[in-house]
N, C-alpha and C. Protein backbone atom coordinates (compact mmCIF):
# COMPACT_ATOMS: atom_id res chain seq x y z
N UNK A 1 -39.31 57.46 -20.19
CA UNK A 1 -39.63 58.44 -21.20
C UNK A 1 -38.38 58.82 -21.99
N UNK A 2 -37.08 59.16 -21.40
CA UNK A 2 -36.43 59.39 -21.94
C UNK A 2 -35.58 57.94 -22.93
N UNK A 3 -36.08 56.76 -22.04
CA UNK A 3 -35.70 56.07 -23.37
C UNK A 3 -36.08 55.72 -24.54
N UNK A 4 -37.17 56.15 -24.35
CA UNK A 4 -38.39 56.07 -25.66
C UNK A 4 -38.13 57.31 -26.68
N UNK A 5 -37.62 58.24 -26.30
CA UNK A 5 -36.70 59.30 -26.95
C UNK A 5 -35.63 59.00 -27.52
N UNK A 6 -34.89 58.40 -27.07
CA UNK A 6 -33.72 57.71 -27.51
C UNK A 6 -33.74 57.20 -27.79
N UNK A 7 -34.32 56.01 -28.09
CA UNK A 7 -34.79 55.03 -29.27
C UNK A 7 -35.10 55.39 -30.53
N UNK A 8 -36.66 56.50 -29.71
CA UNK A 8 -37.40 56.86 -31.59
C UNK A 8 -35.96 57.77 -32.06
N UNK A 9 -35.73 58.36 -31.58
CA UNK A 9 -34.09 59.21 -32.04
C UNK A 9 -33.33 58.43 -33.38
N UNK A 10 -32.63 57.26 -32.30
CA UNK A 10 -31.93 56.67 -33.33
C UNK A 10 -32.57 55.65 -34.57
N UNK A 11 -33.89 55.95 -34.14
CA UNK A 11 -34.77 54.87 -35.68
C UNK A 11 -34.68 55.90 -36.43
N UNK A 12 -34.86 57.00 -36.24
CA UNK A 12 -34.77 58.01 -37.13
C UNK A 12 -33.59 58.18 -37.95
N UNK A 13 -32.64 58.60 -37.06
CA UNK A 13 -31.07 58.58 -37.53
C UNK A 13 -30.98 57.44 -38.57
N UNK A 14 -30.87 56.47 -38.01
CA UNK A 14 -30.82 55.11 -38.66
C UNK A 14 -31.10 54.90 -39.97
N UNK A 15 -33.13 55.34 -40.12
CA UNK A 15 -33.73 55.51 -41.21
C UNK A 15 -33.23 55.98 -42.04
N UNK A 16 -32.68 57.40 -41.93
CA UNK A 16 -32.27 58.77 -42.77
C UNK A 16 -30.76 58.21 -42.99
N UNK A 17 -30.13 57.31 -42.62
CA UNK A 17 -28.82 57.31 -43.15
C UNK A 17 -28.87 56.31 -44.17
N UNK A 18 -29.54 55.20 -43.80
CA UNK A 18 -30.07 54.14 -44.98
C UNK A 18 -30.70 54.70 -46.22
N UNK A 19 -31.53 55.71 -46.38
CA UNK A 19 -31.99 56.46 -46.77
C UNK A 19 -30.85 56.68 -48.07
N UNK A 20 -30.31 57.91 -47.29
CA UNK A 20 -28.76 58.47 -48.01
C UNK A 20 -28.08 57.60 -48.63
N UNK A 21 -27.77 56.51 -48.48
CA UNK A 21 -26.68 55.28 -48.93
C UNK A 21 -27.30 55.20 -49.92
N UNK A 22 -28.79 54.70 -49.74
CA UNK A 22 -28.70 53.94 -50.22
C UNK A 22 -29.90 54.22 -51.71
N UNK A 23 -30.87 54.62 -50.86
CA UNK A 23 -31.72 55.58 -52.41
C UNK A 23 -31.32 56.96 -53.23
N UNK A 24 -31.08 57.62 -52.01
CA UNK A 24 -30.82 58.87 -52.59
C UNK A 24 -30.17 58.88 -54.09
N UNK A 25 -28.70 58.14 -53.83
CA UNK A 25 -28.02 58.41 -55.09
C UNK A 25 -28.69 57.60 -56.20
N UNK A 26 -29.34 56.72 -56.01
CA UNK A 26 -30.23 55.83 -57.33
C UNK A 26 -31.31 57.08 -57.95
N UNK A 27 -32.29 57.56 -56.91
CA UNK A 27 -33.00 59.04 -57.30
C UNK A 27 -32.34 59.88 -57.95
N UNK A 28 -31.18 60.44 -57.21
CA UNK A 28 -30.84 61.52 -58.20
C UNK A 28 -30.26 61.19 -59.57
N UNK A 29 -29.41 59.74 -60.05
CA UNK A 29 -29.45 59.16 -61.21
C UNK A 29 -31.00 59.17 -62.11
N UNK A 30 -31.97 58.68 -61.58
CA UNK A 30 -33.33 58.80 -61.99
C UNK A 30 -33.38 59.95 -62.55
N UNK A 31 -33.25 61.18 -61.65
CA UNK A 31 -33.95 62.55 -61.85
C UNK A 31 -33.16 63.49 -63.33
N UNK A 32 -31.86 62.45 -62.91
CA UNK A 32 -30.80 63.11 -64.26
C UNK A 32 -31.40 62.67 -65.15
N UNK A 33 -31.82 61.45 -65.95
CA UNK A 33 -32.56 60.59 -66.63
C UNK A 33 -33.72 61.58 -67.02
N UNK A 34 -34.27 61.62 -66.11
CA UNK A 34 -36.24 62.86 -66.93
C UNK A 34 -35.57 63.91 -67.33
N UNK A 35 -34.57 64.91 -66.78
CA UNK A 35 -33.98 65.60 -67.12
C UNK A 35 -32.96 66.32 -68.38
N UNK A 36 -33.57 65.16 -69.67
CA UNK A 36 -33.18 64.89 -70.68
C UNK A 36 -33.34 66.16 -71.86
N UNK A 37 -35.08 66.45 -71.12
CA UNK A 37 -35.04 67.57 -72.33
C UNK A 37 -34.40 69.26 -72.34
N UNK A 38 -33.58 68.69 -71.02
CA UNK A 38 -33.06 70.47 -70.44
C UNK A 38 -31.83 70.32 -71.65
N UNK A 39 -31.59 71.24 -72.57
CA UNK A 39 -30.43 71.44 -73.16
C UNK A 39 -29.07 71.37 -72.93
N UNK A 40 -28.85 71.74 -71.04
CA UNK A 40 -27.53 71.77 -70.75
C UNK A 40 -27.26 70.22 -70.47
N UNK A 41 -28.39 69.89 -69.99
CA UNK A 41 -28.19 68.20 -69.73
C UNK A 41 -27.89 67.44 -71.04
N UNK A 42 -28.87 67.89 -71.78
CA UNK A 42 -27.93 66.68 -72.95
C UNK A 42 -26.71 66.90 -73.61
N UNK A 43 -26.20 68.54 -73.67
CA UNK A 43 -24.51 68.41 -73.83
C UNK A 43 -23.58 67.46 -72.74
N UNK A 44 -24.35 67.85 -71.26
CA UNK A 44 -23.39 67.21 -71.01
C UNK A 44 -23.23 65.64 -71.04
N UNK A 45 -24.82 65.28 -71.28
CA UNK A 45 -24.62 63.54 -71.56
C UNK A 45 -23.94 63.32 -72.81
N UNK A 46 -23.82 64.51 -73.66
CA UNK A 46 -23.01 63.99 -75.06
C UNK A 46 -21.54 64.48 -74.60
N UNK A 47 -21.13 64.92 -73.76
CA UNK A 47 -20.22 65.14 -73.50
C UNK A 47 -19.66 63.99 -72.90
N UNK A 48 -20.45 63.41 -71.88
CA UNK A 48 -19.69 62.17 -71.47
C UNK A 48 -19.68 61.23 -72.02
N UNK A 49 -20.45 61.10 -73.31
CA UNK A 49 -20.64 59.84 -74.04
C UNK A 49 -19.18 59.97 -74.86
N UNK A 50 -18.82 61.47 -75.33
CA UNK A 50 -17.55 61.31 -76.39
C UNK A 50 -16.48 60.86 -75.23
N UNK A 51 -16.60 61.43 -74.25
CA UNK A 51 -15.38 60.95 -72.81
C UNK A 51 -14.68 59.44 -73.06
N UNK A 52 -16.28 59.02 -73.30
CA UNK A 52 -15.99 57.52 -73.15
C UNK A 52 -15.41 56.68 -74.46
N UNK A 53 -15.92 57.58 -75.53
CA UNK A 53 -15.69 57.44 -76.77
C UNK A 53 -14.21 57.19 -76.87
N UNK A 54 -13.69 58.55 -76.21
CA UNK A 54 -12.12 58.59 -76.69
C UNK A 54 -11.25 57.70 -75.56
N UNK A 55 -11.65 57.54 -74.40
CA UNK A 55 -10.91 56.67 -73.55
C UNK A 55 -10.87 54.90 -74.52
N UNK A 56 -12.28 54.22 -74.86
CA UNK A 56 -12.47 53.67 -75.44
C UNK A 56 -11.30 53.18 -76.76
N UNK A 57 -11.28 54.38 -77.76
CA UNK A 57 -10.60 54.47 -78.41
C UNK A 57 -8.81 54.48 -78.36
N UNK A 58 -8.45 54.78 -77.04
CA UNK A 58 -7.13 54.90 -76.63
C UNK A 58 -7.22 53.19 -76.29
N UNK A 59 -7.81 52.73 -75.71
CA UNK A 59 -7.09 51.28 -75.29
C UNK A 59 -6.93 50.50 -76.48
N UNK A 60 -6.21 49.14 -76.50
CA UNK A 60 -5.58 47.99 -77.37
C UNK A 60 -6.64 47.44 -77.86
N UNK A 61 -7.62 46.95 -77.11
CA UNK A 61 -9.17 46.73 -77.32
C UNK A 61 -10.32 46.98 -76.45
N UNK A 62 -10.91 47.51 -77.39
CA UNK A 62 -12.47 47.89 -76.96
C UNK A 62 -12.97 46.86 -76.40
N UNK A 63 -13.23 45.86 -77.03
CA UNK A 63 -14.34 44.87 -76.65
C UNK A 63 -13.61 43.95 -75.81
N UNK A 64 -13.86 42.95 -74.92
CA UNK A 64 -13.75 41.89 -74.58
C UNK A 64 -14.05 40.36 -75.51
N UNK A 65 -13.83 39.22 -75.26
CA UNK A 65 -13.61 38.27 -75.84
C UNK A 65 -15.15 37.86 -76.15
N UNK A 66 -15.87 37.75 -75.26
CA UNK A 66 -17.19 37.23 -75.17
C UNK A 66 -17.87 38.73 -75.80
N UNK A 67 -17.32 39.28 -75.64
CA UNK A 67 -18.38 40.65 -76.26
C UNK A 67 -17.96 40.76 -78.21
N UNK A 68 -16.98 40.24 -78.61
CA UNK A 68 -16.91 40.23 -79.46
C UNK A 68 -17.03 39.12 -80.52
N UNK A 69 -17.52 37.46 -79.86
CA UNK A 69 -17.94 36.69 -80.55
C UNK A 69 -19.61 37.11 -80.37
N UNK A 70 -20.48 37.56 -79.59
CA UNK A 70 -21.82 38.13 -79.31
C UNK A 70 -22.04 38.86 -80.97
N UNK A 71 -21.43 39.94 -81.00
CA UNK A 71 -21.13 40.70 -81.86
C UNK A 71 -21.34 40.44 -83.31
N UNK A 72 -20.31 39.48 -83.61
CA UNK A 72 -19.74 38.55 -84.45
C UNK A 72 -20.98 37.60 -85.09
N UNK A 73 -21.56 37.07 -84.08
CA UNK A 73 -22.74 36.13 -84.10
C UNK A 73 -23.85 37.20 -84.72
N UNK A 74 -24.07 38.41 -84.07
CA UNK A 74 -25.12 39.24 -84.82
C UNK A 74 -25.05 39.84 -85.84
N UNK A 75 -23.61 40.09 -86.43
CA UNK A 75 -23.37 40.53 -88.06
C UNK A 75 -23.61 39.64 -88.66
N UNK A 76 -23.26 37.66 -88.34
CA UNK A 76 -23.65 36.85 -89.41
C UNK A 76 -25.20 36.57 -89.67
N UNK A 77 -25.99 36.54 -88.21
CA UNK A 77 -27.45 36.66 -88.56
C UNK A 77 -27.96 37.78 -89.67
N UNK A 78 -27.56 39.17 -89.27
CA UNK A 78 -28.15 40.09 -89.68
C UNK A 78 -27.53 40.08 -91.43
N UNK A 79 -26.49 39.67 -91.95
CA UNK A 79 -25.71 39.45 -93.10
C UNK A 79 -26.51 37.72 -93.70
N UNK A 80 -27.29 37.03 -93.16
CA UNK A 80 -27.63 36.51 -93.44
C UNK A 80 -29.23 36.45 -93.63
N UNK A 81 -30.23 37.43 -93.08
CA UNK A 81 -31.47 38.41 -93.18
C UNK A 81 -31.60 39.20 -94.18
N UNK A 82 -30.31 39.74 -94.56
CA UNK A 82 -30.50 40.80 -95.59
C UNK A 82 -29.83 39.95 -97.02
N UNK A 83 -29.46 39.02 -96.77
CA UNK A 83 -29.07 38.18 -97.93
C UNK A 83 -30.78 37.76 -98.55
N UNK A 84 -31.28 37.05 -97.78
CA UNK A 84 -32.79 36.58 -97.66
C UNK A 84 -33.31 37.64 -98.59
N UNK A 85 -33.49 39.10 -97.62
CA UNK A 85 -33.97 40.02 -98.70
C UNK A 85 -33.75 40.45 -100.11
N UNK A 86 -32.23 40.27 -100.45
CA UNK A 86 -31.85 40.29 -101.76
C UNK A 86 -32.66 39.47 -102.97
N UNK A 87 -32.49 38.31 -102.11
CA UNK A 87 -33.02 36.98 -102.93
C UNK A 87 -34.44 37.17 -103.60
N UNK A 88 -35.24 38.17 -102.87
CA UNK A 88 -36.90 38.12 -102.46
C UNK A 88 -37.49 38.94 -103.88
């Protein structure tokens, strides 16, 4: 009996720590997410968005190599769409 206690015990433990690792913090990211239309929440998501803005802005370059031929590739499509439209 008592090992059957001690078993279900530590499935429990076990459960609840896996738990913690490993959903919890994905949920409470989630819950920040719906939490969009609370006012203080979206200063502070605009708050961290300028954070990133200005760290961004302090380095040599923003982009990476592959992120900036990506880029590159979608100004000539889109410069070449709206050429189309001119023509029309």
């Amino acid at each position: 009996m008592i090992k059957l206690a001690a078993i279900t015990f530590a499935i429990i433990i076990i459960i609840n720590v896996t738990y913690n690792l490993i959903f919890a913090e994905k949920l409470e990211n989630i819950n920040k997410l719906l939490m969009l239309n609370n006012k203080e929440s979206i200063d502070n998501v605009k708050d961290k968005i300028r954070l990133e803005i200005e760290k961004g802005l302090n380095k040599d370059n923003i982009l990476n190599e592959e992120d900036k031929i990506l880029l590159y590739k979608l100004y000539l499509k889109i410069k070449n769409e709206f050429k189309e439209v001119e023509s029309k």
